[in-house]
PDB file of N, CA and C in Angstrom:
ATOM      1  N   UNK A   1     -24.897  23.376  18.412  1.00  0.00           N
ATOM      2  CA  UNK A   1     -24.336  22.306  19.202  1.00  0.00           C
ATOM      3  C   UNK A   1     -25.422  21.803  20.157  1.00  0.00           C
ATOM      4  N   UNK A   2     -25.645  20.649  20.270  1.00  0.00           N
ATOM      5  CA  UNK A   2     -26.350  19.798  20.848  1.00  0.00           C
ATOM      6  C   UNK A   2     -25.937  19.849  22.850  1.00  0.00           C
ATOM      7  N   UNK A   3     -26.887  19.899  23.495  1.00  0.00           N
ATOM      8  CA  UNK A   3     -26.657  20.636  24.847  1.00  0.00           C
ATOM      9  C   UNK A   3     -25.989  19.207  25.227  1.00  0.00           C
ATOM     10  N   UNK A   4     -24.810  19.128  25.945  1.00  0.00           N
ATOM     11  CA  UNK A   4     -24.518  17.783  26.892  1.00  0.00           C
ATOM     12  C   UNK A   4     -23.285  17.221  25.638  1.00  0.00           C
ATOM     13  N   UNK A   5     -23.219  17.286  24.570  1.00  0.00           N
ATOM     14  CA  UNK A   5     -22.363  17.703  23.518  1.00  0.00           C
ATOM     15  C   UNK A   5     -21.263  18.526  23.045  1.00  0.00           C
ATOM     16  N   UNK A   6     -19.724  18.349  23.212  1.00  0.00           N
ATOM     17  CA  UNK A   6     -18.947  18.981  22.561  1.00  0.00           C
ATOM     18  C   UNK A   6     -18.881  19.202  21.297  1.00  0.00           C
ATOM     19  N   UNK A   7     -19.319  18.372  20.788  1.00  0.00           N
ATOM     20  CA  UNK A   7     -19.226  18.479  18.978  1.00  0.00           C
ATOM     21  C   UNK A   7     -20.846  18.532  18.655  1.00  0.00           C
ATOM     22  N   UNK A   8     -20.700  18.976  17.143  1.00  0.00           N
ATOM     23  CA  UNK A   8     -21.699  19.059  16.300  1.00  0.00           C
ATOM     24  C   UNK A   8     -21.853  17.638  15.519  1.00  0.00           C
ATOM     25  N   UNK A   9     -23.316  17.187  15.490  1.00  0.00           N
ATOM     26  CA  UNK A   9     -23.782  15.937  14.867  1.00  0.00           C
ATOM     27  C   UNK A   9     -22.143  15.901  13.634  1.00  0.00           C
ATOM     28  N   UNK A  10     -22.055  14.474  13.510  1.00  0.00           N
ATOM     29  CA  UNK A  10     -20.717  13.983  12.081  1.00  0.00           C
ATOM     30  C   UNK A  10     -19.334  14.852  12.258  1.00  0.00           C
ATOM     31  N   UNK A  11     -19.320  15.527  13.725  1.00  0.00           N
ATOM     32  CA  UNK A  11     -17.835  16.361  13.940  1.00  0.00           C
ATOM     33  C   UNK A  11     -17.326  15.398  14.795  1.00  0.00           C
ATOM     34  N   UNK A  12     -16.326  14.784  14.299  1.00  0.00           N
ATOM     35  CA  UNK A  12     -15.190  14.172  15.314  1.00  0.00           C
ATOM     36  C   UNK A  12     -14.617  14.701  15.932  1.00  0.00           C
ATOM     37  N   UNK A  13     -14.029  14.409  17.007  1.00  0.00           N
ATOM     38  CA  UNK A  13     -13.359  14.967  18.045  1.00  0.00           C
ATOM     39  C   UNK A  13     -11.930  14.400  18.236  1.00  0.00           C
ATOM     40  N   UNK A  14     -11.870  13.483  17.078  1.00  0.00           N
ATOM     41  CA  UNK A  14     -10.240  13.025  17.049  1.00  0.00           C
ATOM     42  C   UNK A  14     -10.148  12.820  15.323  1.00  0.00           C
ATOM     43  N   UNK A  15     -10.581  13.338  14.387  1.00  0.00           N
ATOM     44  CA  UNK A  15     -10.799  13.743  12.993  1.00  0.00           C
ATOM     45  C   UNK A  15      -9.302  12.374  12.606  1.00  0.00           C
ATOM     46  N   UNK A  16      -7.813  12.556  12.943  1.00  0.00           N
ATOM     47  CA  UNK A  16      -6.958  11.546  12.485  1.00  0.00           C
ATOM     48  C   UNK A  16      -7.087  10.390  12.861  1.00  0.00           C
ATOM     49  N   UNK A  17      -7.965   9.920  13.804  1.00  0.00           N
ATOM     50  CA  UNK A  17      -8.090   8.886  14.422  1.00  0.00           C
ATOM     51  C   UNK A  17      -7.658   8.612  15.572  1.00  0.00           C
ATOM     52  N   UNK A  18      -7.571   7.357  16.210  1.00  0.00           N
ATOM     53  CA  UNK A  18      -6.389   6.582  17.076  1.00  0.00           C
ATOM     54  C   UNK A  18      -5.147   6.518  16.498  1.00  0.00           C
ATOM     55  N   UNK A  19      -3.685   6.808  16.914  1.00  0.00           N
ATOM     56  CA  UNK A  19      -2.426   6.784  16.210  1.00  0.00           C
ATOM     57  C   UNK A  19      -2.068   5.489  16.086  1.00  0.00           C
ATOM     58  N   UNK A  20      -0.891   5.479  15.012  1.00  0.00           N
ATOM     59  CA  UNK A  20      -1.185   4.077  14.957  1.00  0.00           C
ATOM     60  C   UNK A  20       0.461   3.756  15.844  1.00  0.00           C
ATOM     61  N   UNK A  21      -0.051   2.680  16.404  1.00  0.00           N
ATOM     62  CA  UNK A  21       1.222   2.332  17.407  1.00  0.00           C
ATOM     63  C   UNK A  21       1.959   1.463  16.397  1.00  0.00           C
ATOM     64  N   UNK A  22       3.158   1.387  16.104  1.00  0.00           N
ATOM     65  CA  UNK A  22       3.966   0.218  15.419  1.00  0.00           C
ATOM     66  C   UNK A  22       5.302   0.406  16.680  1.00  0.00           C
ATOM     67  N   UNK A  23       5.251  -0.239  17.448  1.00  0.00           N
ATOM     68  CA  UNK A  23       6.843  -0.816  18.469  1.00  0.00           C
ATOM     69  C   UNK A  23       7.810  -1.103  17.575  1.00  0.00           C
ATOM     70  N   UNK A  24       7.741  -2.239  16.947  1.00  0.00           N
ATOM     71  CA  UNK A  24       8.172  -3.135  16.339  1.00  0.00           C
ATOM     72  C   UNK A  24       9.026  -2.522  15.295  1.00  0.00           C
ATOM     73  N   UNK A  25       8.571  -1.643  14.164  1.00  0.00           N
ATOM     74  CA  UNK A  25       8.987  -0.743  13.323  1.00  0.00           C
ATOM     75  C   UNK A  25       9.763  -0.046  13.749  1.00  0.00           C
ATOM     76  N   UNK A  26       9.480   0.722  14.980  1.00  0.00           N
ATOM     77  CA  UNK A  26       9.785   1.715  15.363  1.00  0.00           C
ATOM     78  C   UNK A  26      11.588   1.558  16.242  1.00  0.00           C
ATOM     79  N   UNK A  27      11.471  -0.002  16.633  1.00  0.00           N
ATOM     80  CA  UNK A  27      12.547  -0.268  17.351  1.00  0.00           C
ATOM     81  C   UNK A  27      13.759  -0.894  16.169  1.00  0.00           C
ATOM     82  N   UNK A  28      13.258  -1.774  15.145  1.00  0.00           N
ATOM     83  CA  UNK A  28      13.852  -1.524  13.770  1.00  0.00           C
ATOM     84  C   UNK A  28      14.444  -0.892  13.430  1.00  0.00           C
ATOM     85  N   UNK A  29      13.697   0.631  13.293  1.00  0.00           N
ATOM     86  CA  UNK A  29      14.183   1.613  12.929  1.00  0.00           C
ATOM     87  C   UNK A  29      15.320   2.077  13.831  1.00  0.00           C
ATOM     88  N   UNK A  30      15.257   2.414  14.972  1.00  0.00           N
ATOM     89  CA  UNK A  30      16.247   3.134  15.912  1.00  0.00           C
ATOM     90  C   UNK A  30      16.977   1.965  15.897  1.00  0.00           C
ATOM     91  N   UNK A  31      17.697   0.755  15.859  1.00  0.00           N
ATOM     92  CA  UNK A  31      18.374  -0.256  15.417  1.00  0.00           C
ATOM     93  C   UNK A  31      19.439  -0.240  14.322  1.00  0.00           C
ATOM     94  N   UNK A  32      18.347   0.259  13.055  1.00  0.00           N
ATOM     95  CA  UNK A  32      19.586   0.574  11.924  1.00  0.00           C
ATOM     96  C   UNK A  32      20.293   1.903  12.203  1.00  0.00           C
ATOM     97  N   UNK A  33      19.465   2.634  12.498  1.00  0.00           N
ATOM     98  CA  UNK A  33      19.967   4.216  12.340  1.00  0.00           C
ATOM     99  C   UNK A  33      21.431   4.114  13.586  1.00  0.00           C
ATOM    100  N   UNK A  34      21.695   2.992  14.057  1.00  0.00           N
ATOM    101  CA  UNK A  34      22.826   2.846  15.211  1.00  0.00           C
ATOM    102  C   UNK A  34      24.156   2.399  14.405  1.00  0.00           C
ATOM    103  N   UNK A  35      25.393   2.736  15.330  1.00  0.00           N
ATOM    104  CA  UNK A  35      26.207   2.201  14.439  1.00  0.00           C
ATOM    105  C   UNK A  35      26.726   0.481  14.574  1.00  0.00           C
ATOM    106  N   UNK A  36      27.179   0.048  13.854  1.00  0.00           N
ATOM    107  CA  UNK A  36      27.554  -1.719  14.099  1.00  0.00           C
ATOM    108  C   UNK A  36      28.133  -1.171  14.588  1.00  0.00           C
ATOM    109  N   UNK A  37      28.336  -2.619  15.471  1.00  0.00           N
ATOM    110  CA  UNK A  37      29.571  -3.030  16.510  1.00  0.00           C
ATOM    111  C   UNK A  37      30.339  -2.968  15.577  1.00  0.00           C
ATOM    112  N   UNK A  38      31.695  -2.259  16.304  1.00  0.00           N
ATOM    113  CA  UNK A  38      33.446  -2.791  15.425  1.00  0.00           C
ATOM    114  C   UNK A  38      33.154  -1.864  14.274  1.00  0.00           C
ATOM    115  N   UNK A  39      32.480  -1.439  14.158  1.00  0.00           N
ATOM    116  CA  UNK A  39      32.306  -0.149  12.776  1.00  0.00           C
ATOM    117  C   UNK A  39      31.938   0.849  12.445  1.00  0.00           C
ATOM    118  N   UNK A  40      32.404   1.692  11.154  1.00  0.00           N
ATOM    119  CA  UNK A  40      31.912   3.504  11.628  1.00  0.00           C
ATOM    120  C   UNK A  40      30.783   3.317  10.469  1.00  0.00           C
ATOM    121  N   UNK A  41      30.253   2.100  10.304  1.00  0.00           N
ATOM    122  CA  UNK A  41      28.660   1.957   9.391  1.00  0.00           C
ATOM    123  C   UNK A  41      27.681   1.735  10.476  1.00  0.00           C
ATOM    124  N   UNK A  42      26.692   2.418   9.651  1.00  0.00           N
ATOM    125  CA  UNK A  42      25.346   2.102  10.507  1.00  0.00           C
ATOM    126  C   UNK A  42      24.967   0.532  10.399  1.00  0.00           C
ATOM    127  N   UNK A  43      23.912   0.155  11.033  1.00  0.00           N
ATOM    128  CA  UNK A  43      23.688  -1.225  10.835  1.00  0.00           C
ATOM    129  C   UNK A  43      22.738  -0.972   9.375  1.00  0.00           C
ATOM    130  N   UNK A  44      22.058  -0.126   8.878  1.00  0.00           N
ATOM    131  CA  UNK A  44      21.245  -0.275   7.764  1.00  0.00           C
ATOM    132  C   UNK A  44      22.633  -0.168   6.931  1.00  0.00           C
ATOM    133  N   UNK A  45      23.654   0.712   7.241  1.00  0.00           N
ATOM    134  CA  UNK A  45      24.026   0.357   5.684  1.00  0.00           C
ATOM    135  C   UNK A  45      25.093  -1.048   5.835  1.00  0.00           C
ATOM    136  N   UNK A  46      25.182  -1.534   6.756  1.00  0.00           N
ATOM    137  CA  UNK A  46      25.614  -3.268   6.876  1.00  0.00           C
ATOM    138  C   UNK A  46      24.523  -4.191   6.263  1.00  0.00           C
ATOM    139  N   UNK A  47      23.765  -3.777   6.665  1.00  0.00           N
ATOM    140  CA  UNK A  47      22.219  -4.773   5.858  1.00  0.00           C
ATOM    141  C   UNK A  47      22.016  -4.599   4.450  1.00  0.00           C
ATOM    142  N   UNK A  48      22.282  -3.509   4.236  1.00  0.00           N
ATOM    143  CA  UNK A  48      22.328  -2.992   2.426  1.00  0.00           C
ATOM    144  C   UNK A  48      23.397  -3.278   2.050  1.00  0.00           C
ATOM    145  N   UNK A  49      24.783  -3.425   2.499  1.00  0.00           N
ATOM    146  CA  UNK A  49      25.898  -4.027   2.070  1.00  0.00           C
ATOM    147  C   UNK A  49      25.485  -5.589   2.087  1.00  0.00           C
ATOM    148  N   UNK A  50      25.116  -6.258   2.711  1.00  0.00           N
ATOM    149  CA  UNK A  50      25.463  -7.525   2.489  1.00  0.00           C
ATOM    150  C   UNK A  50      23.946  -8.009   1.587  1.00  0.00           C
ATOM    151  N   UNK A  51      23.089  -7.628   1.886  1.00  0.00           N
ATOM    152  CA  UNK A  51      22.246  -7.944   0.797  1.00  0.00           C
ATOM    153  C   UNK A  51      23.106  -7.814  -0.814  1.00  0.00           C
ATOM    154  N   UNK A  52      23.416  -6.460  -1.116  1.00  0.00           N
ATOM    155  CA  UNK A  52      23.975  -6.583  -2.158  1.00  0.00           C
ATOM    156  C   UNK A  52      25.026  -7.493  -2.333  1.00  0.00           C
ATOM    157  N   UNK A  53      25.697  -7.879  -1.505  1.00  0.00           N
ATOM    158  CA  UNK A  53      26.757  -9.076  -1.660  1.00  0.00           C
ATOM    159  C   UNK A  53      26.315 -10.436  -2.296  1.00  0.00           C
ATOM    160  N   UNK A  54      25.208 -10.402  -1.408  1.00  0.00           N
ATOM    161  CA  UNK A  54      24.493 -11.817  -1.727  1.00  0.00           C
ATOM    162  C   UNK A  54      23.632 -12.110  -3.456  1.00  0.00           C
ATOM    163  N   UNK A  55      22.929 -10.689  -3.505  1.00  0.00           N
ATOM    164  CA  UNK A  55      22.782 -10.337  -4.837  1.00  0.00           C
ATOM    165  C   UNK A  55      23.768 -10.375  -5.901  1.00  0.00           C
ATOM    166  N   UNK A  56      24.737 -10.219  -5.662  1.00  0.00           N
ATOM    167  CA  UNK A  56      26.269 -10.023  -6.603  1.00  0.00           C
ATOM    168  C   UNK A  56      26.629 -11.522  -6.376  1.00  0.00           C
ATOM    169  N   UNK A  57      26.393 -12.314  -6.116  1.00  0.00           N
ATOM    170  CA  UNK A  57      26.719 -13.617  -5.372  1.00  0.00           C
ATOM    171  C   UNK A  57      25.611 -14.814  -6.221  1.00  0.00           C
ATOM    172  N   UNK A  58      24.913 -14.035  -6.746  1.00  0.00           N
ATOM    173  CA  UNK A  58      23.910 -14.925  -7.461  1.00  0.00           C
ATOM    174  C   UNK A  58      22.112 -15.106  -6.450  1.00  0.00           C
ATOM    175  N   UNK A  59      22.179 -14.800  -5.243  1.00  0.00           N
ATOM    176  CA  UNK A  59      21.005 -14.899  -4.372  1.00  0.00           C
ATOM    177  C   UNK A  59      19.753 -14.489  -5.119  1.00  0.00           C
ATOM    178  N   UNK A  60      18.749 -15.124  -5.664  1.00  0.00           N
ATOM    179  CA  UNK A  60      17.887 -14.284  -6.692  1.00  0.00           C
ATOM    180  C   UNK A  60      16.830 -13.455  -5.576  1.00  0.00           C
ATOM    181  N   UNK A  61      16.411 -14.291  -4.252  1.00  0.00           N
ATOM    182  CA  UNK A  61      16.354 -13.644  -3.289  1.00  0.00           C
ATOM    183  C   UNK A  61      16.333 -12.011  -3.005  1.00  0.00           C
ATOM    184  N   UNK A  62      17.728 -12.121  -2.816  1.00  0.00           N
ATOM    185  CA  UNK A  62      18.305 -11.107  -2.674  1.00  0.00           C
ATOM    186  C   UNK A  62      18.340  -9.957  -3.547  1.00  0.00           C
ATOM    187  N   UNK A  63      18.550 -10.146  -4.804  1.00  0.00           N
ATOM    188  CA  UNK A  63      18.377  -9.662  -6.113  1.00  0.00           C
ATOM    189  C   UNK A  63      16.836  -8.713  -6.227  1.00  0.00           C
ATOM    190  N   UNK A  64      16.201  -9.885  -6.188  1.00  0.00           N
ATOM    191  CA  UNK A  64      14.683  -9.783  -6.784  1.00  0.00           C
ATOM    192  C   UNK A  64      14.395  -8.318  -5.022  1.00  0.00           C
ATOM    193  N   UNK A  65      14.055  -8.794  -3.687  1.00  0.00           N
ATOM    194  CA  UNK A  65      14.192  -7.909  -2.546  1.00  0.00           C
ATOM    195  C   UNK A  65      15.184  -6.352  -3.053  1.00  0.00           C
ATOM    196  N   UNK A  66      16.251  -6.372  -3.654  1.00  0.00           N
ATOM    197  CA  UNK A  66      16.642  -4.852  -3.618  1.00  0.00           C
ATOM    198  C   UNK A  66      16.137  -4.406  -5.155  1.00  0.00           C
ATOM    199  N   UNK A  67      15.769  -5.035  -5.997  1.00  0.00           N
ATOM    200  CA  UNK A  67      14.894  -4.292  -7.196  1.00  0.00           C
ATOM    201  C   UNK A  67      13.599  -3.672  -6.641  1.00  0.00           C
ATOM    202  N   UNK A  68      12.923  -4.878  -6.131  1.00  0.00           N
ATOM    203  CA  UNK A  68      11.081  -4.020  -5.332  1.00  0.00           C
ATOM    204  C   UNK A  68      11.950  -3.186  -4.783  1.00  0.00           C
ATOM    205  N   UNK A  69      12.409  -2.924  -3.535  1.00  0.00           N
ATOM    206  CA  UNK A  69      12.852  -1.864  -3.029  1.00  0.00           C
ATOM    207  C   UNK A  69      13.335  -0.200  -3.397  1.00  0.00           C
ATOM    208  N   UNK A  70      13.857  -0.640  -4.482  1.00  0.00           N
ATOM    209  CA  UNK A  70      14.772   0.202  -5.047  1.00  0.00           C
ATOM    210  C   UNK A  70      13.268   1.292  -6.623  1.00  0.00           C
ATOM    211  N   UNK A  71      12.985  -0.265  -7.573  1.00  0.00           N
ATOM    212  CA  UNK A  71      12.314   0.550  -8.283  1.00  0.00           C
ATOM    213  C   UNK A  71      10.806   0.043  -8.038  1.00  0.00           C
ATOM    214  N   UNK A  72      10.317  -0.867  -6.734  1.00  0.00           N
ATOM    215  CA  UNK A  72       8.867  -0.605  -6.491  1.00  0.00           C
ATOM    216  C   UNK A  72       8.513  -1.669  -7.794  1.00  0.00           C
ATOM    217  N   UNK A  73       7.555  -2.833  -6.842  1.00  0.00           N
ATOM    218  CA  UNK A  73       7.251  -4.472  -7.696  1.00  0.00           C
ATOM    219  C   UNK A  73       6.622  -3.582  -8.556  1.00  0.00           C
ATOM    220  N   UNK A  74       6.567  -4.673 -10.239  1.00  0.00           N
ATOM    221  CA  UNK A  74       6.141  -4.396 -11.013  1.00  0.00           C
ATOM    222  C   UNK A  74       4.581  -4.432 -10.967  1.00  0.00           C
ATOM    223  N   UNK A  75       3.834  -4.173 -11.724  1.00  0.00           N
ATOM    224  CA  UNK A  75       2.596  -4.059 -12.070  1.00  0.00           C
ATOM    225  C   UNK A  75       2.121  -5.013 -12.785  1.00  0.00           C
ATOM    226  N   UNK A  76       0.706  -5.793 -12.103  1.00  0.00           N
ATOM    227  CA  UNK A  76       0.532  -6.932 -12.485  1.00  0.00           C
ATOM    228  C   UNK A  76      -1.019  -6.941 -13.063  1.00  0.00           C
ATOM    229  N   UNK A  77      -1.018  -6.858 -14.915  1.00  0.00           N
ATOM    230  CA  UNK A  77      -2.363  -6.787 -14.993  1.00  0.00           C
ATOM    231  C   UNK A  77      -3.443  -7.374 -14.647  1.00  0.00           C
ATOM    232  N   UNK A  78      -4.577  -6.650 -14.595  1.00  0.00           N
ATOM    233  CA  UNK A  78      -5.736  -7.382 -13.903  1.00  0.00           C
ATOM    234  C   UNK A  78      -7.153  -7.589 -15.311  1.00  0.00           C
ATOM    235  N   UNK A  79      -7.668  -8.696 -15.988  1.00  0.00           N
ATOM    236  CA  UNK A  79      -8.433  -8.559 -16.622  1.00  0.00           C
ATOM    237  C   UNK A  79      -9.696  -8.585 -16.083  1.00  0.00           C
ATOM    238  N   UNK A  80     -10.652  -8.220 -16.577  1.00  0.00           N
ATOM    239  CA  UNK A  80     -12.095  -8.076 -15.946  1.00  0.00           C
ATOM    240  C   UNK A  80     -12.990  -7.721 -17.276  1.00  0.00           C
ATOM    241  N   UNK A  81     -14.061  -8.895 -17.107  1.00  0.00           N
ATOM    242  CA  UNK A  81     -15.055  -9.332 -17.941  1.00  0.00           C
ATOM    243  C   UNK A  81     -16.001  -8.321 -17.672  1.00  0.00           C
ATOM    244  N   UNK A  82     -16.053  -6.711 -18.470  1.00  0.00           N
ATOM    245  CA  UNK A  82     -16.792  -5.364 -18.185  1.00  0.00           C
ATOM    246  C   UNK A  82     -18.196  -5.999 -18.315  1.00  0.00           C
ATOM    247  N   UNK A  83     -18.661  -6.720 -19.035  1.00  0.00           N
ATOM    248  CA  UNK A  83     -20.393  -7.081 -19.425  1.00  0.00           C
ATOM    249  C   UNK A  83     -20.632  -7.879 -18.429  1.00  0.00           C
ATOM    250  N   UNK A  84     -19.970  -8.809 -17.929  1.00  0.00           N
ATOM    251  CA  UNK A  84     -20.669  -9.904 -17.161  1.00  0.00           C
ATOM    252  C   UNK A  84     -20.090  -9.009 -15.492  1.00  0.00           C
ATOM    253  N   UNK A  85     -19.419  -8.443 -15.530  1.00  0.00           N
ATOM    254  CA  UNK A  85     -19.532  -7.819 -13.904  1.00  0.00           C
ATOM    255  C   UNK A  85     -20.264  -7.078 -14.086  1.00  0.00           C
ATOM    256  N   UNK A  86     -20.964  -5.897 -15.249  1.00  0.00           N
ATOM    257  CA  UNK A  86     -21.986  -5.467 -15.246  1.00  0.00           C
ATOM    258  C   UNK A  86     -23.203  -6.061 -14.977  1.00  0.00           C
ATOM    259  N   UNK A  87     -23.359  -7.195 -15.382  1.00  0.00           N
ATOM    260  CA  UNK A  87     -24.553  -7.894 -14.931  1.00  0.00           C
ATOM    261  C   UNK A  87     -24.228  -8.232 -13.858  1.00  0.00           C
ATOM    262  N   UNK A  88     -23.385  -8.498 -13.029  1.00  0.00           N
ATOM    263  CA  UNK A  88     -23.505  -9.182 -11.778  1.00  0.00           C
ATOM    264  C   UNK A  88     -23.978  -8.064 -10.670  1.00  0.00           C
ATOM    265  N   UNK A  89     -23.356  -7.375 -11.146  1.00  0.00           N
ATOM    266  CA  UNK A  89     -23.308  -6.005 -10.169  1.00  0.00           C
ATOM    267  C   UNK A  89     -25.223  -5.645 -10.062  1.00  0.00           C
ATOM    268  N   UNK A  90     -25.580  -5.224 -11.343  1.00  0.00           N
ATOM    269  CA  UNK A  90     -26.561  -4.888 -11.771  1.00  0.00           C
ATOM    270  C   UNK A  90     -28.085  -6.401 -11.199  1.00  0.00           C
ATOM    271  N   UNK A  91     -27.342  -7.378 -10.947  1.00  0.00           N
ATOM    272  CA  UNK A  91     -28.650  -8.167 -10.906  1.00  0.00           C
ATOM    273  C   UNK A  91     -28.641  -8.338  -9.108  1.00  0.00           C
ATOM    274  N   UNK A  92     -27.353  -7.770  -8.914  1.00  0.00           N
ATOM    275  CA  UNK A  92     -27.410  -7.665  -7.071  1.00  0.00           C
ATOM    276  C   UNK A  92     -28.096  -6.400  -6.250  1.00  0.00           C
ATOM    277  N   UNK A  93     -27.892  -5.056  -7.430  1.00  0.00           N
ATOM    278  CA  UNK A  93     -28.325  -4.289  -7.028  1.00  0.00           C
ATOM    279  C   UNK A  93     -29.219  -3.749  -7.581  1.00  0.00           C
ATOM    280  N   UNK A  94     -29.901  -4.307  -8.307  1.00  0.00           N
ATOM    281  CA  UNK A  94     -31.128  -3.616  -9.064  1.00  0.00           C
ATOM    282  C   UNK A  94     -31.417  -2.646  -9.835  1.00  0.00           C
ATOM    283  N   UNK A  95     -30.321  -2.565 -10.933  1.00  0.00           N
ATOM    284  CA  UNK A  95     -29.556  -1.848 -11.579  1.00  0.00           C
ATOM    285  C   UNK A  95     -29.627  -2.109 -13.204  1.00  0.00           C
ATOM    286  N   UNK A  96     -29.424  -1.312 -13.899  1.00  0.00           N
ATOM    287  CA  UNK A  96     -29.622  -1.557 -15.473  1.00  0.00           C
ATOM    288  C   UNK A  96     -28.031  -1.703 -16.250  1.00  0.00           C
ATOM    289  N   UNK A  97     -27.762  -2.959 -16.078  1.00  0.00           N
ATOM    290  CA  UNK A  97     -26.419  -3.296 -16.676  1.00  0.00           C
ATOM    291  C   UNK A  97     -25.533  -2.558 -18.236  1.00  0.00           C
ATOM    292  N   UNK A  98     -26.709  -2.506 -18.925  1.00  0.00           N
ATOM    293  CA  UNK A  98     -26.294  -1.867 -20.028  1.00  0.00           C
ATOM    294  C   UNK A  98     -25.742  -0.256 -19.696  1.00  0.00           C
ATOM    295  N   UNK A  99     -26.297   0.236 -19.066  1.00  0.00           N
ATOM    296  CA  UNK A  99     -26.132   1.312 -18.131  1.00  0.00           C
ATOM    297  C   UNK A  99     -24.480   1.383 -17.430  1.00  0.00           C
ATOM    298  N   UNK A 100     -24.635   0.219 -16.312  1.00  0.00           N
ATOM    299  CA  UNK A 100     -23.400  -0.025 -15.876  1.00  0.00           C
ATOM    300  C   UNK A 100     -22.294  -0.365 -16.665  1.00  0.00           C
ATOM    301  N   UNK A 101     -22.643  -0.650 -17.741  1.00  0.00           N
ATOM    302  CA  UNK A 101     -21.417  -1.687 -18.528  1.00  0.00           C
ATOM    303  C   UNK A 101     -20.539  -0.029 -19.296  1.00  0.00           C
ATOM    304  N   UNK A 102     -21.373   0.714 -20.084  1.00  0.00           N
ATOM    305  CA  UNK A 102     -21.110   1.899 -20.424  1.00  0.00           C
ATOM    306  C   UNK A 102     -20.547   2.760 -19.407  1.00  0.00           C
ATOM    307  N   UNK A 103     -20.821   2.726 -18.465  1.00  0.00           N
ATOM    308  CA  UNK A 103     -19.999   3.840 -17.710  1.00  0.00           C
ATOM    309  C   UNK A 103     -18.864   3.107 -16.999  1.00  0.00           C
ATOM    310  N   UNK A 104     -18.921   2.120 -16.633  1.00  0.00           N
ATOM    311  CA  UNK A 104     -17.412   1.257 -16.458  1.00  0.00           C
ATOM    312  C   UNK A 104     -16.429   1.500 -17.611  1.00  0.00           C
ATOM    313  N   UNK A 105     -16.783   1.343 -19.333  1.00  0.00           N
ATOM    314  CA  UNK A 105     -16.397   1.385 -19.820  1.00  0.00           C
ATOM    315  C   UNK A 105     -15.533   2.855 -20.189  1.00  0.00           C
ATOM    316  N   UNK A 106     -16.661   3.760 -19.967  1.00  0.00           N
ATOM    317  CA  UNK A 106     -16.058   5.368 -19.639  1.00  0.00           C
ATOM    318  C   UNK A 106     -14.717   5.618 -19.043  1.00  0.00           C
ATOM    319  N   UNK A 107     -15.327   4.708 -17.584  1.00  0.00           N
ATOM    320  CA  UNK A 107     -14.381   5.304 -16.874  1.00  0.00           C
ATOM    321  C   UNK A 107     -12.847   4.562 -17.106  1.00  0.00           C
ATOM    322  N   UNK A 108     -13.219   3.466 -17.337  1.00  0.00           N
ATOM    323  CA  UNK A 108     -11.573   2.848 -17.907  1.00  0.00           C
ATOM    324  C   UNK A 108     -11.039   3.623 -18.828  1.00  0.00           C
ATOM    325  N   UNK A 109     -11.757   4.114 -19.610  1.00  0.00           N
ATOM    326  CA  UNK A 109     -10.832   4.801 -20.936  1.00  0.00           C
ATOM    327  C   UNK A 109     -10.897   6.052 -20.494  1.00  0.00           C
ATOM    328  N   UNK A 110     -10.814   6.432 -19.294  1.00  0.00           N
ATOM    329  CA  UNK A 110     -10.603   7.679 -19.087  1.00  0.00           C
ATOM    330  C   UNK A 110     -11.421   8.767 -19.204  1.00  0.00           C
ATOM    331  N   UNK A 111     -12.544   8.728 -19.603  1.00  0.00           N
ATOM    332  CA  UNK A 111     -13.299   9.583 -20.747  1.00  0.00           C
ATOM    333  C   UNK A 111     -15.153  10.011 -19.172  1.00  0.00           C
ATOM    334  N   UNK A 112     -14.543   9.581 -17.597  1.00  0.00           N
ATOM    335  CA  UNK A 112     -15.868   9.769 -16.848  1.00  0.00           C
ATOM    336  C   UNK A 112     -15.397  10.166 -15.523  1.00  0.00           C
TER     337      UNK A 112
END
């Protein structure tokens, strides 16, 4: 340890970071978890009731919001031109594309 130093050179002294503040979320949250006025439901499950209403109602809105929710947005493929980002990559960094293009290719198929 370095004299005048609590830590050792690359040792953090708060390793998780700064926490992360969310208010906003946080008051959200303690919001639903309450019960409605005039009722023995929470307010989240008033919000999940009437969403689904609106969904049952035709709202595609609404619909489309409790599917992501429920089974998580679909997956949206991404194509990518392996030879010519090899060269791009390779002519930025001074790099042997044929090289790069093969081990991109590896690693997509799993096989690096």
């Amino acid at each position: 340890m370095a004299p005048g130093r609590p830590f050792q050179p690359g040792q953090s002294g708060n390793p998780g970071g700064r926490p992360k503040k969310t208010p906003l979320t946080d008051e959200i949250k303690r919001l639903l978890r309450q019960k409605a006025e005039g009722s023995a439901y929470s307010n989240a499950h008033m919000v999940a009731w009437k969403m689904i209403q609106r969904a049952k109602a035709g709202d595609v809105a609404a619909a489309r919001l409790l599917w992501e929710y429920v089974e998580g947005k679909p997956t949206q493929p991404v194509e990518v031109n392996v030879a010519e980002e090899a060269r791009r990559l390779a002519a930025q960094h001074g790099l042997d594309a044929g090289e790069l293009q093969r081990m991109a290719e590896l690693i997509a198929n799993g096989k690096a």
